[in-house]
N, C-alpha and C. Protein backbone atom coordinates (compact mmCIF):
# COMPACT_ATOMS: atom_id res chain seq x y z
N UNK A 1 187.66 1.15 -17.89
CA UNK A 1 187.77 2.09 -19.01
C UNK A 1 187.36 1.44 -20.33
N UNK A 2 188.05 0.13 -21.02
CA UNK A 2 187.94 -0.39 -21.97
C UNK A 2 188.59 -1.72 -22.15
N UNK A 3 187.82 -2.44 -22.86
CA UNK A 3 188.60 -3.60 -23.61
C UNK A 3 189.11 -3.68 -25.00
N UNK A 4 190.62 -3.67 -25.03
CA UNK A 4 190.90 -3.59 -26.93
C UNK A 4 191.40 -5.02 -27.32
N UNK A 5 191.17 -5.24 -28.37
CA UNK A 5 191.41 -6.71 -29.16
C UNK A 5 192.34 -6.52 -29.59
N UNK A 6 193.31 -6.83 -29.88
CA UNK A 6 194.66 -7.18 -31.22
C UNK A 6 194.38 -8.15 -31.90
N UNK A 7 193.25 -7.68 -33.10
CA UNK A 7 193.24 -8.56 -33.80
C UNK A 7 194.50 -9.23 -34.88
N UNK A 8 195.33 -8.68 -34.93
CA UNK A 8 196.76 -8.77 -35.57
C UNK A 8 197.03 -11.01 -34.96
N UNK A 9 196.63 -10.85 -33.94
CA UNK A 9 197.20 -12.19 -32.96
C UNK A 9 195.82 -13.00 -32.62
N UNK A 10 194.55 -12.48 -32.61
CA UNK A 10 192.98 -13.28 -32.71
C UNK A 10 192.77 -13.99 -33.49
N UNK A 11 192.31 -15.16 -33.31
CA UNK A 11 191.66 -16.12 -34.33
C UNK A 11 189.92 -15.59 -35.06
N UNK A 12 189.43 -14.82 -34.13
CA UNK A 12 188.04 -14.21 -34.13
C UNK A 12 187.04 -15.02 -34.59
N UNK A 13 187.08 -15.67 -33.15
CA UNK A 13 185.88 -16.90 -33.45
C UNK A 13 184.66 -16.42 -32.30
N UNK A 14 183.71 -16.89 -32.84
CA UNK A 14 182.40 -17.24 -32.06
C UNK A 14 182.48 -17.94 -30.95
N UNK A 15 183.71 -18.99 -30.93
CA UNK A 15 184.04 -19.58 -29.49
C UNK A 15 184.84 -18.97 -28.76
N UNK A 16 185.27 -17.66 -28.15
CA UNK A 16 186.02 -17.17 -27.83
C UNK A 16 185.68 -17.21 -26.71
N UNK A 17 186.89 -16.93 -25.45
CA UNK A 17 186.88 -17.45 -23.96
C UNK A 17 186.43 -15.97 -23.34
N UNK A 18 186.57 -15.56 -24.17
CA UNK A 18 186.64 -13.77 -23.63
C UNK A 18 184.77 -13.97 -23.30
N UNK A 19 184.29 -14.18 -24.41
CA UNK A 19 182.90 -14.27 -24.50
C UNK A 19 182.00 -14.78 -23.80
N UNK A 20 182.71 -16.35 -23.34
CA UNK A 20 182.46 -17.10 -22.29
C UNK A 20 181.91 -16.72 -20.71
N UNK A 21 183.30 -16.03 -20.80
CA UNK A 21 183.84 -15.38 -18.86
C UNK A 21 182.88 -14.42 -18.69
N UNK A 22 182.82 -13.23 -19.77
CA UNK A 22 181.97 -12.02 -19.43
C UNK A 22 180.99 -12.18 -18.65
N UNK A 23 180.81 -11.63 -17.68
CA UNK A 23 180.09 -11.54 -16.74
C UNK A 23 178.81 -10.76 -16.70
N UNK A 24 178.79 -9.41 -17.56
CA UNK A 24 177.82 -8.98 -17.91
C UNK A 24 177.16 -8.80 -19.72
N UNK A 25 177.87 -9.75 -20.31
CA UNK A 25 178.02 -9.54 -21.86
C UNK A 25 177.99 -8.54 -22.48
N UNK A 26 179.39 -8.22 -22.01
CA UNK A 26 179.45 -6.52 -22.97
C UNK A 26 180.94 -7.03 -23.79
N UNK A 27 181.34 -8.92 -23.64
CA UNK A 27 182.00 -9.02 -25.19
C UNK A 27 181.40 -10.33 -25.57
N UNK A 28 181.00 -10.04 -27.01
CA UNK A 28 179.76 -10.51 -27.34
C UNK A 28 180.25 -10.71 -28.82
N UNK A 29 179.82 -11.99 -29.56
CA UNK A 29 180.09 -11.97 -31.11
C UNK A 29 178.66 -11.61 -32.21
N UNK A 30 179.91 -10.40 -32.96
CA UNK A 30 178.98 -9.59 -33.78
C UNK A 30 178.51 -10.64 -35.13
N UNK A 31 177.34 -11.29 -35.05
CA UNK A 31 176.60 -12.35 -36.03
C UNK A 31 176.56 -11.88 -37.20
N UNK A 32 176.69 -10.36 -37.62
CA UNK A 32 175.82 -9.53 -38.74
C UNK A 32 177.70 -9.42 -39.40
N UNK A 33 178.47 -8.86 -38.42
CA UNK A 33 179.87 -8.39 -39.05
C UNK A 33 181.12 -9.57 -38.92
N UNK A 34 180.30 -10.55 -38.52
CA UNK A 34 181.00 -11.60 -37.77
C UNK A 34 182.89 -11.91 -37.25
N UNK A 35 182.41 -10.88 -36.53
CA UNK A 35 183.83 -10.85 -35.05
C UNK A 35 183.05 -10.34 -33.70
N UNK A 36 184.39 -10.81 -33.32
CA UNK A 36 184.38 -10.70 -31.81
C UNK A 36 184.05 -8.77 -31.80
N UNK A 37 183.17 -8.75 -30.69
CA UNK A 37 182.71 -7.32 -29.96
C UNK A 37 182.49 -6.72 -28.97
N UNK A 38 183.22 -5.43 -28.45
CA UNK A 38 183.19 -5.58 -26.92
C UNK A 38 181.96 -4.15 -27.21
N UNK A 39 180.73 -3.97 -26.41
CA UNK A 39 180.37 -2.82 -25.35
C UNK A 39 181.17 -2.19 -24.19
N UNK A 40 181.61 -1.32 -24.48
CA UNK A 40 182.61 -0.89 -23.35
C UNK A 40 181.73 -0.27 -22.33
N UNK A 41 180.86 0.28 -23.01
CA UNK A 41 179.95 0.64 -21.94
C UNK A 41 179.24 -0.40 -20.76
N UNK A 42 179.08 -1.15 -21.01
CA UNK A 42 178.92 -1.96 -20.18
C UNK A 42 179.39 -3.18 -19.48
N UNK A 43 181.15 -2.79 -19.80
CA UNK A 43 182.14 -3.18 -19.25
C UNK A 43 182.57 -2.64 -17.97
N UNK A 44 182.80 -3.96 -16.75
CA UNK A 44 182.74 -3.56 -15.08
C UNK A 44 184.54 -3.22 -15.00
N UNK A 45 185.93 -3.18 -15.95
CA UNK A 45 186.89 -3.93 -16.20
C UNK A 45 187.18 -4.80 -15.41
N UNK A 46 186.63 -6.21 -14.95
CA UNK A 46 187.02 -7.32 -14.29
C UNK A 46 188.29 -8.41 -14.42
N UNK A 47 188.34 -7.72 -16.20
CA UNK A 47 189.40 -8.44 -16.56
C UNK A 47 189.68 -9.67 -16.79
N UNK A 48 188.82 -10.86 -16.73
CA UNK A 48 188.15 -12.11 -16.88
C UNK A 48 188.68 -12.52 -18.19
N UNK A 49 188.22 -11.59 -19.38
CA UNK A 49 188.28 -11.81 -20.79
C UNK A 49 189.61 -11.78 -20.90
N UNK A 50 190.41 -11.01 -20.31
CA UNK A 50 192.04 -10.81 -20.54
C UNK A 50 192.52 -12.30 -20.08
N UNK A 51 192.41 -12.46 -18.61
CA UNK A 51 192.65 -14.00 -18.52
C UNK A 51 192.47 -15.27 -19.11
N UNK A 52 191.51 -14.53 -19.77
CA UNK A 52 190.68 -16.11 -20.45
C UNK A 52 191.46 -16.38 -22.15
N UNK A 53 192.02 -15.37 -22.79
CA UNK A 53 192.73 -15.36 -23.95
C UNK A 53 193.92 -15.90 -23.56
N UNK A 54 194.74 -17.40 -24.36
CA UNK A 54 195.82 -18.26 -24.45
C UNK A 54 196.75 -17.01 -24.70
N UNK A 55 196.41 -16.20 -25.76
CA UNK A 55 197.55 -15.84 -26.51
C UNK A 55 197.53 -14.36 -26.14
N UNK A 56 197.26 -13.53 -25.16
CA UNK A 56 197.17 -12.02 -25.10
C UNK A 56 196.60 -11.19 -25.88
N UNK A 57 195.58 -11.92 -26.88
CA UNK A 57 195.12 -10.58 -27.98
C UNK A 57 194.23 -9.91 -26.84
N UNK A 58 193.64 -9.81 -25.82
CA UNK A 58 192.68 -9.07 -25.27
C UNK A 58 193.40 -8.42 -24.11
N UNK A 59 193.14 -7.49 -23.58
CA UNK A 59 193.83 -6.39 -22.78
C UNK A 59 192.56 -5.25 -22.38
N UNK A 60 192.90 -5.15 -21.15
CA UNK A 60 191.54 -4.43 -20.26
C UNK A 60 192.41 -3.34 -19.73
N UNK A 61 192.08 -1.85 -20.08
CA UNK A 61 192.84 -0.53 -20.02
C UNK A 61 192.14 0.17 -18.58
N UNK A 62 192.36 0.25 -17.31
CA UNK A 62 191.76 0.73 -16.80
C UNK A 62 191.74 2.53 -16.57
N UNK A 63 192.82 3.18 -17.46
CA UNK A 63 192.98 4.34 -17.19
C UNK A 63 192.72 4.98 -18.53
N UNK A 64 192.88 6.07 -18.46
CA UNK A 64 192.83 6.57 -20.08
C UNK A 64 194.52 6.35 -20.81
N UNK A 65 195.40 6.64 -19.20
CA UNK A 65 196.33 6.91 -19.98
C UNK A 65 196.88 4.88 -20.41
N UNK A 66 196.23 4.69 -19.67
CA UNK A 66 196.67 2.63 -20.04
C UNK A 66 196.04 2.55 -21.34
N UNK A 67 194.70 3.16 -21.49
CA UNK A 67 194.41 2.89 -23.16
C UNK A 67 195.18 3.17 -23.98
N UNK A 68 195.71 4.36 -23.82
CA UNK A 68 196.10 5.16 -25.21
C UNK A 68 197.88 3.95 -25.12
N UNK A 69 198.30 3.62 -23.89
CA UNK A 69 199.52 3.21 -24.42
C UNK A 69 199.12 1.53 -25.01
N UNK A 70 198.16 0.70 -24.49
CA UNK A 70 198.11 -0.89 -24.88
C UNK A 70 197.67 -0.41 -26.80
N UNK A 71 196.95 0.66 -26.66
CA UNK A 71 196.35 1.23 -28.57
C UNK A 71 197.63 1.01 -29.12
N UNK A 72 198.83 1.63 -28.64
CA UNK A 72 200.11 2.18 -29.28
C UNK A 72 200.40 0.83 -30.01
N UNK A 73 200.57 -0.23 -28.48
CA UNK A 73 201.29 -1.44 -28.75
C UNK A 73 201.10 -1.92 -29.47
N UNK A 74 199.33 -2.17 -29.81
CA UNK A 74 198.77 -2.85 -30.53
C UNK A 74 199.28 -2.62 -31.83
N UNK A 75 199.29 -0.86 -32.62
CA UNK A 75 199.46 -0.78 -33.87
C UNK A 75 200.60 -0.69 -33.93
N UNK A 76 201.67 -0.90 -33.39
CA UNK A 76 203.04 -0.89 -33.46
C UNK A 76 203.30 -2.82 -33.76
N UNK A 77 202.31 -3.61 -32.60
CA UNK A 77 202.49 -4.86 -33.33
C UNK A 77 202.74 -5.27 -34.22
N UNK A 78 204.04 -5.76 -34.86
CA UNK A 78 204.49 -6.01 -36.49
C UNK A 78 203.83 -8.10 -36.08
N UNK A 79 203.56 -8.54 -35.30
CA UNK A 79 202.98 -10.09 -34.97
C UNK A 79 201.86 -10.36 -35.87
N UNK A 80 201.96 -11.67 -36.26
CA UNK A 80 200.77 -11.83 -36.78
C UNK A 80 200.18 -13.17 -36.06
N UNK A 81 199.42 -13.69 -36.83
CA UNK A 81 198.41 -15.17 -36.08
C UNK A 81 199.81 -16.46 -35.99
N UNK A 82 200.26 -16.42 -37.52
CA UNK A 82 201.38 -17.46 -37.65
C UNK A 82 202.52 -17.45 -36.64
N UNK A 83 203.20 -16.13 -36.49
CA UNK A 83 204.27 -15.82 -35.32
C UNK A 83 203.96 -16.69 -34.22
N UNK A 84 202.47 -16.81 -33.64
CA UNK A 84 202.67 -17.49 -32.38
C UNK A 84 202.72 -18.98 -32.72
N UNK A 85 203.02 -19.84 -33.85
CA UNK A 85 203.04 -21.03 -33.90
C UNK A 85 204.38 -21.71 -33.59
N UNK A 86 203.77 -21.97 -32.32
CA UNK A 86 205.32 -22.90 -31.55
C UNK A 86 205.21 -24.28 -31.47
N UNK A 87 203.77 -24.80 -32.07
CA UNK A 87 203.34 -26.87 -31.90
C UNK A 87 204.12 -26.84 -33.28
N UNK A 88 204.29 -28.34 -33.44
CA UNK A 88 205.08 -29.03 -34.44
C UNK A 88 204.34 -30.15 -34.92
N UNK A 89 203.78 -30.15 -35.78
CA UNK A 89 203.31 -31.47 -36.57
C UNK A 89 203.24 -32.71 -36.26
N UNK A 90 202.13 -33.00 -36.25
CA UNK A 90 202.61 -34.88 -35.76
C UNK A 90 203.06 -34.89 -33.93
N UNK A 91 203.43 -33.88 -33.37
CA UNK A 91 203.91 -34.31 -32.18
C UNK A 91 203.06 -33.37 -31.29
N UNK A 92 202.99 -33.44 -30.01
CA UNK A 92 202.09 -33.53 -28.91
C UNK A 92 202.05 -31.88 -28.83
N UNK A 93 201.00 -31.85 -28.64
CA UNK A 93 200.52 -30.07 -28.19
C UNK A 93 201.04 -29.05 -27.79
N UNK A 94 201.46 -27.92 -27.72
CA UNK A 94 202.44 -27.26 -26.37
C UNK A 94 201.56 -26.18 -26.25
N UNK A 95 201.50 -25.16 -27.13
CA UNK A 95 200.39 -23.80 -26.87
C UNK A 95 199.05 -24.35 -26.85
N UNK A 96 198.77 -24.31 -25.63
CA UNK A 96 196.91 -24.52 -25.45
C UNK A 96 196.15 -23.31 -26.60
N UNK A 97 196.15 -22.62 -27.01
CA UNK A 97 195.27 -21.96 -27.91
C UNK A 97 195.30 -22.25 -29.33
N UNK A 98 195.79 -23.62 -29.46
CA UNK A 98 195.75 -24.27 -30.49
C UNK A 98 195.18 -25.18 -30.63
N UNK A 99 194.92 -25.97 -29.35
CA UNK A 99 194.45 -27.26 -28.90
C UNK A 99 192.61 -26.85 -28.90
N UNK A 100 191.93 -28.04 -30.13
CA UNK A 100 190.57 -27.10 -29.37
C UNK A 100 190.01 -29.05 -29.43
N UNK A 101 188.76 -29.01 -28.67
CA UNK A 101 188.07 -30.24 -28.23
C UNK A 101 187.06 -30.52 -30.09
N UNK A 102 187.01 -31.79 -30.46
CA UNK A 102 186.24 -32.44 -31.24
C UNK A 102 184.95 -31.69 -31.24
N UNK A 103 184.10 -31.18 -30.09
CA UNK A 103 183.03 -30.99 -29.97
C UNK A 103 183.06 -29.89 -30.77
N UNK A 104 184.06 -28.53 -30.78
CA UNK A 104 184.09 -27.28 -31.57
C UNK A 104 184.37 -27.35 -32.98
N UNK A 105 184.64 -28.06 -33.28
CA UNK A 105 185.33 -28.12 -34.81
C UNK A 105 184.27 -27.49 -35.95
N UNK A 106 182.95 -27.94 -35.69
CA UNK A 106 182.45 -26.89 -36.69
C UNK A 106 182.19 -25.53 -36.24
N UNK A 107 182.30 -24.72 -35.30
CA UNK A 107 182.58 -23.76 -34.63
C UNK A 107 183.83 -23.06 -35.27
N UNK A 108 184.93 -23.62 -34.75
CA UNK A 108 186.58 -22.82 -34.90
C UNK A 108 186.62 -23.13 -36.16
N UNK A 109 185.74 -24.73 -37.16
CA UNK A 109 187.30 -24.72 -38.26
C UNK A 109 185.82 -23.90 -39.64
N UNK A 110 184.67 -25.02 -39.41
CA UNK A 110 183.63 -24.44 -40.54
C UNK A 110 183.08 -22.99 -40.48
N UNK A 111 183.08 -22.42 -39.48
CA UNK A 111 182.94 -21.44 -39.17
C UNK A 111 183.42 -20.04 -39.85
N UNK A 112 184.88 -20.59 -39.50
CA UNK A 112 186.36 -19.34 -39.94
C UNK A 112 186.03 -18.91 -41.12
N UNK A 113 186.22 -17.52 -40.83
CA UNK A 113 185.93 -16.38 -41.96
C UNK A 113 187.41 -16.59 -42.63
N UNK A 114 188.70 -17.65 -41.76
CA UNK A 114 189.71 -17.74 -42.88
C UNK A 114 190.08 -18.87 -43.12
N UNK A 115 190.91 -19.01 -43.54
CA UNK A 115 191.66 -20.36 -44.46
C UNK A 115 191.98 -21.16 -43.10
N UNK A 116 190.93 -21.90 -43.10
CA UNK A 116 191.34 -23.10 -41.75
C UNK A 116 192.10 -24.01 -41.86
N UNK A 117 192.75 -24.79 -41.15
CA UNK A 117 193.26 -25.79 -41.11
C UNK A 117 193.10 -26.87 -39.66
N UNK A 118 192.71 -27.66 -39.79
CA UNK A 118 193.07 -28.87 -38.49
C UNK A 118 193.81 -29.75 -38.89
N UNK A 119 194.49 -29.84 -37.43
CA UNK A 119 195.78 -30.99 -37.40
C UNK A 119 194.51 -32.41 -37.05
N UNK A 120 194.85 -32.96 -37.56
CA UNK A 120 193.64 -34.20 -37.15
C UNK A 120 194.84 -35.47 -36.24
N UNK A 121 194.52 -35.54 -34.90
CA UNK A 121 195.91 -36.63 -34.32
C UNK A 121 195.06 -37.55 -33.08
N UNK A 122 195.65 -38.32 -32.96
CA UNK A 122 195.11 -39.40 -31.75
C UNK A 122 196.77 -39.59 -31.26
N UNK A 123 196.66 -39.96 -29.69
CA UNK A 123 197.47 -40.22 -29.03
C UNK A 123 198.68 -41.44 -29.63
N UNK A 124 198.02 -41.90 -30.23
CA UNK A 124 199.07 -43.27 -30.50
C UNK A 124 199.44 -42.98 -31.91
N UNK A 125 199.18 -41.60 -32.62
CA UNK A 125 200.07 -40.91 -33.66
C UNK A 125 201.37 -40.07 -33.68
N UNK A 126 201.60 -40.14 -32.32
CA UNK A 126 202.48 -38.55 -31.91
C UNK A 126 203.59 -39.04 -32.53
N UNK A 127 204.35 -38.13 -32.70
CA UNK A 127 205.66 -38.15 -33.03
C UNK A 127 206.60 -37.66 -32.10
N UNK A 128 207.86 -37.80 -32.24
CA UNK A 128 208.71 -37.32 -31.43
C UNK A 128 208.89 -35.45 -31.70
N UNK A 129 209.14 -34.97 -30.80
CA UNK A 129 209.03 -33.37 -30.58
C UNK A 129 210.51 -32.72 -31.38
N UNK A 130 211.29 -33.43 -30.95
CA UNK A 130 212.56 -33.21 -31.86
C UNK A 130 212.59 -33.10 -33.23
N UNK A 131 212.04 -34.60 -33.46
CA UNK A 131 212.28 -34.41 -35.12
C UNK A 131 211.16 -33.77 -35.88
N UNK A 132 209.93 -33.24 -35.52
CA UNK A 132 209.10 -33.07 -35.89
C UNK A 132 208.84 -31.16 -36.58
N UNK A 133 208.59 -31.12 -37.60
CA UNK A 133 208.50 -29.60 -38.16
C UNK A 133 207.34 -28.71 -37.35
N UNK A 134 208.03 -27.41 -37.42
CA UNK A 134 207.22 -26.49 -36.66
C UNK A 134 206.23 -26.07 -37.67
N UNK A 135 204.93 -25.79 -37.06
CA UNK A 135 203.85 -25.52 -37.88
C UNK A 135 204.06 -24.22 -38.50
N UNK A 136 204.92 -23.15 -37.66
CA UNK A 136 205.38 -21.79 -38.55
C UNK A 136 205.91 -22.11 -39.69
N UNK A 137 206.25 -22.77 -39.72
CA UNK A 137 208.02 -22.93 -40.82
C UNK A 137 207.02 -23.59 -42.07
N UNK A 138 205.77 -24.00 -41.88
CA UNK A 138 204.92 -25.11 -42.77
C UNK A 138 204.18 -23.88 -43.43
N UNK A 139 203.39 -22.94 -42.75
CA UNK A 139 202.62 -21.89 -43.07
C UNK A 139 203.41 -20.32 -43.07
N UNK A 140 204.40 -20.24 -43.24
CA UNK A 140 205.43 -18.78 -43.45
C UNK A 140 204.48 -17.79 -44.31
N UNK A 141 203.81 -16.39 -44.00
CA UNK A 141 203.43 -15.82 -44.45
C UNK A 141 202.26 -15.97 -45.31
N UNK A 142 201.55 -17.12 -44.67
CA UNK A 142 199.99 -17.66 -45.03
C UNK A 142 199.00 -16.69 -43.58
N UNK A 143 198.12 -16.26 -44.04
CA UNK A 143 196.94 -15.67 -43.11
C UNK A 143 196.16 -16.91 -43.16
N UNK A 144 196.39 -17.56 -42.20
CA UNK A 144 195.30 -19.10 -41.81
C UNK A 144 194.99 -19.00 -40.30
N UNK A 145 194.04 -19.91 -40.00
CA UNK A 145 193.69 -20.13 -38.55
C UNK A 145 194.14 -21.68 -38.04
N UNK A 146 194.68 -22.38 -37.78
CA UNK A 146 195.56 -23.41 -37.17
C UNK A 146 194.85 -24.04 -36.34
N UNK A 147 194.06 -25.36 -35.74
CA UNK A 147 194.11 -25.74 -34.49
C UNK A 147 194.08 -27.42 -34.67
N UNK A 148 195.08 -27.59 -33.50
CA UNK A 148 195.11 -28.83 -33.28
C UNK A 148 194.05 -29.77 -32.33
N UNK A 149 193.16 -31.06 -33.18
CA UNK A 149 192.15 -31.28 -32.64
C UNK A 149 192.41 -32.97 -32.28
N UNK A 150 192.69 -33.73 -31.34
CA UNK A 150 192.39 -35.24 -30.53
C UNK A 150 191.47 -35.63 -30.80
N UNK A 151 191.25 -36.75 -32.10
CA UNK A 151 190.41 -37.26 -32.95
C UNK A 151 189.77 -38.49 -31.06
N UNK A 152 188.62 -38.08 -31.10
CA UNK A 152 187.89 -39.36 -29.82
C UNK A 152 187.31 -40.35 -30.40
N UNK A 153 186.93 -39.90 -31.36
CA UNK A 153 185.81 -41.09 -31.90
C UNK A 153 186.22 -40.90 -34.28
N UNK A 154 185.64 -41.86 -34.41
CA UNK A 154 185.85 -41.88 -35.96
C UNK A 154 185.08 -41.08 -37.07
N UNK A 155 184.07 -40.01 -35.98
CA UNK A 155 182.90 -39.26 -36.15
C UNK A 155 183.98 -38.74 -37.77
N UNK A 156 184.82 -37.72 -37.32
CA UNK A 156 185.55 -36.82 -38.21
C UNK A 156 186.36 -37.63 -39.59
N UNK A 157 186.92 -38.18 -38.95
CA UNK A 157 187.51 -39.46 -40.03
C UNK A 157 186.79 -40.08 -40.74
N UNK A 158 185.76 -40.60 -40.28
CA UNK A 158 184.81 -40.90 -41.50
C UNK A 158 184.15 -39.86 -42.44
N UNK A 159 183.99 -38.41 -41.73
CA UNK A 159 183.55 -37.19 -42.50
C UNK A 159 184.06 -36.90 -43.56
N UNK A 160 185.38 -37.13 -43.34
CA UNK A 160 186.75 -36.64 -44.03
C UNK A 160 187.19 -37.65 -45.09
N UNK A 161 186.70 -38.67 -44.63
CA UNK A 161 187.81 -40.09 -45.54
C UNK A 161 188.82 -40.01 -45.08
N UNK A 162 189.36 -39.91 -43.98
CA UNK A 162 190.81 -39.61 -43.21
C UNK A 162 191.21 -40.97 -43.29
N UNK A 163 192.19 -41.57 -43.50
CA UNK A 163 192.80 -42.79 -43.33
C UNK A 163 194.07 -43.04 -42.78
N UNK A 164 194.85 -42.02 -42.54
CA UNK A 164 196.15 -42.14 -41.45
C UNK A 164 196.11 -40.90 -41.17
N UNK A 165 196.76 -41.30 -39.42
CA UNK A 165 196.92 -40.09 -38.69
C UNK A 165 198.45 -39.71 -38.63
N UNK A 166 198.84 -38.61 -38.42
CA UNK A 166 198.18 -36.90 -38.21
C UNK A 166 197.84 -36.91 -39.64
N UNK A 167 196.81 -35.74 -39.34
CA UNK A 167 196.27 -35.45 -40.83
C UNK A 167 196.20 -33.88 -40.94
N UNK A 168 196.23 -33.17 -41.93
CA UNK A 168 195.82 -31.64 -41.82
C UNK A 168 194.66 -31.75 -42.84
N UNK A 169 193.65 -30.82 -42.57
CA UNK A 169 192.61 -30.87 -43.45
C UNK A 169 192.27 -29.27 -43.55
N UNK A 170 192.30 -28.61 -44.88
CA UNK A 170 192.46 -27.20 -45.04
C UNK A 170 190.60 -26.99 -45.73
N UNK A 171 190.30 -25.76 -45.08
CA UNK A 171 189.19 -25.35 -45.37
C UNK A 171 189.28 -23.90 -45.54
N UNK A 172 188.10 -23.59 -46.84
CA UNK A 172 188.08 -22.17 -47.14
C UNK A 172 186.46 -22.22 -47.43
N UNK A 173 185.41 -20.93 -46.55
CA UNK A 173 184.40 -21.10 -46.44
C UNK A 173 183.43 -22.02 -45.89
N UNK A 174 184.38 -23.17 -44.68
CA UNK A 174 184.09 -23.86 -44.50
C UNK A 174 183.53 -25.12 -45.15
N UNK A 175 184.36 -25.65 -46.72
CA UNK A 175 184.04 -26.21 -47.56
C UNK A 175 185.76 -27.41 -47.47
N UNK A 176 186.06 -28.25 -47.46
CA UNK A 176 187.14 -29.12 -47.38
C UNK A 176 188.02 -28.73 -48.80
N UNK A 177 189.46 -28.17 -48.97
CA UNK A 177 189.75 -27.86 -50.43
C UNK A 177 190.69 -29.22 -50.61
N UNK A 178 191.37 -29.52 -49.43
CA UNK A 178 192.25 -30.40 -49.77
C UNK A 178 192.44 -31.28 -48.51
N UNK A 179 193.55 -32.16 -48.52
CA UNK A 179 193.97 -33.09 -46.87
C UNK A 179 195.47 -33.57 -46.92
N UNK A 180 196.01 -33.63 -46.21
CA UNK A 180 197.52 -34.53 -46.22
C UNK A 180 197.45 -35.21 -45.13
N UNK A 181 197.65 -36.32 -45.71
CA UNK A 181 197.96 -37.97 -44.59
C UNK A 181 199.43 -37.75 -44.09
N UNK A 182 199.57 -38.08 -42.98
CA UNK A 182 200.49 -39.00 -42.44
C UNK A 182 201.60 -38.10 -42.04
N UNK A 183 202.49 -38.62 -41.50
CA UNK A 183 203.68 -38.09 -40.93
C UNK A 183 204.43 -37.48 -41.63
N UNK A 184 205.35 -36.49 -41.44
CA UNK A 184 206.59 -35.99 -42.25
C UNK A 184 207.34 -35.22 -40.82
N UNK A 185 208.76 -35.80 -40.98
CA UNK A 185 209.75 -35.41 -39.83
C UNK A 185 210.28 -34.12 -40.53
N UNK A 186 211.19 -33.63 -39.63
CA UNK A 186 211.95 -32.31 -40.40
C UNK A 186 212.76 -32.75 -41.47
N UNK A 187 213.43 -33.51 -41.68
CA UNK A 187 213.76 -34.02 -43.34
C UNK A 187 212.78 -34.00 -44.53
N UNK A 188 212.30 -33.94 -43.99
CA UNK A 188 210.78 -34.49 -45.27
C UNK A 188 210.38 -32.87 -45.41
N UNK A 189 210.14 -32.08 -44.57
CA UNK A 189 210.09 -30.62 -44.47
C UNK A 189 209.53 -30.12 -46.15
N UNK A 190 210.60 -29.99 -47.02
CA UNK A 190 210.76 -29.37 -48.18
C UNK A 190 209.24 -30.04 -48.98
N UNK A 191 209.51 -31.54 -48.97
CA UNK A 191 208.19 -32.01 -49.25
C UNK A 191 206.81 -31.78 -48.96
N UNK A 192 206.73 -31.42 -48.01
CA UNK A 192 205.69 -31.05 -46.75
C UNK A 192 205.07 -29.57 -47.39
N UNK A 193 206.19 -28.81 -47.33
CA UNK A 193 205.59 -27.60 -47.87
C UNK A 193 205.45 -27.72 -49.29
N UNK A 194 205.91 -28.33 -49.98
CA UNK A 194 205.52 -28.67 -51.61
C UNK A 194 204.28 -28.81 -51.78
N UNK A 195 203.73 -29.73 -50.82
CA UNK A 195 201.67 -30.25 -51.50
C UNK A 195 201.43 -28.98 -50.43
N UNK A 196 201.98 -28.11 -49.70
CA UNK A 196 200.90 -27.66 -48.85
C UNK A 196 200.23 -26.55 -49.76
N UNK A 197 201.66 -26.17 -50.60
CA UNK A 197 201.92 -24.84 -51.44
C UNK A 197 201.08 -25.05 -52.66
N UNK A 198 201.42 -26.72 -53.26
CA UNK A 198 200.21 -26.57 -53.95
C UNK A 198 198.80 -26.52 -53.75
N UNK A 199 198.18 -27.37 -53.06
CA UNK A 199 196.69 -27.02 -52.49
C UNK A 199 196.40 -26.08 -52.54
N UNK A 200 197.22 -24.99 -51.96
CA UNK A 200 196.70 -23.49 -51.55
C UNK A 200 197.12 -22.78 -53.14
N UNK A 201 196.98 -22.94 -54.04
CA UNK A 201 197.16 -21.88 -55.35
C UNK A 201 196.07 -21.61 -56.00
């Protein structure tokens, strides 16, 4: 019948898995309006694209009456992008649709039609999961795009002038506005959101 997006919960990138899987490319990114786009018409519903989304924004209606109720859900959705942030700063990954590979970064972060951010981390930066602040609680009622990226090589760090890890590095228009070095546990919290709040004014 159809494929609907919730964009309410989409990052709406050009790298999208949905895009990937399609089998006959009928979801496809619109270059001219730049988001994600399905042809329904030439949708088999295989359902591929639904699987392939971390976070459920995509949903394949095979009936009329399944459309009209996943439509409902959608605009009844009070969720936004931030709601699903369950990783924590400084400490090790948990939602894969946050996690993206070095190779994408100008893809997901230069790309974003929004206020990007990368966590910049290498393995021997992590922090403990306990003490470490949740990335919601950092960005409360910010419209940003989030992803956490496993620095491999010094490619980015030298791009950046990065000099301690974890790092966040915030972009608007794909232009660098600001960066924060280094660790902050949940004590430090209040601080944390202090430079984040300023950068972003």
């Amino acid at each position: 019948m159809a494929v609907l997006i919730n964009f309410k919960i989409c990052d709406n990138t050009e790298d999208c898995g949905g895009i990937e899987v399609c089998p006959v490319g009928a979801f496809y990114w619109d270059d001219k309006n730049k988001t994600i786009a399905v042809d329904n018409s030439k949708c088999i519903n295989c359902g591929r694209c639904e699987e392939a989304c971390p976070v459920g924004a995509i949903r394949v209606a095979k009936t009329k009456e399944e459309y009209r109720k996943i439509k409902k859900e959608i605009k009844e959705d009070p969720r936004k992008i931030s709601d699903l942030f369950v990783d924590r700063y400084g400490a090790q990954p948990i939602h894969p649709g946050f996690l993206i590979s070095q190779d994408k970064f100008d893809v997901q972060i230069l790309k974003s039609t929004k206020l990007a951010v990368a966590e910049l981390f290498k393995n021997n930066s992590i922090e403990c999961l306990l003490r470490s602040i949740p990335i919601k609680e950092l960005f409360q009622d910010k419209d940003i795009k989030y992803k956490k990226i496993e620095v491999k090589d010094d490619s980015l760090l030298k791009r950046y002038k990065v000099k301690r890890l974890p790092a966040l590095l915030f972009f608007k228009g794909g232009k660098l506005i600001g960066k924060i070095e280094g660790y902050y546990n949940n004590q430090e919290k209040g601080k944390l959101v202090e430079k984040i709040n300023k950068l972003l004014r």
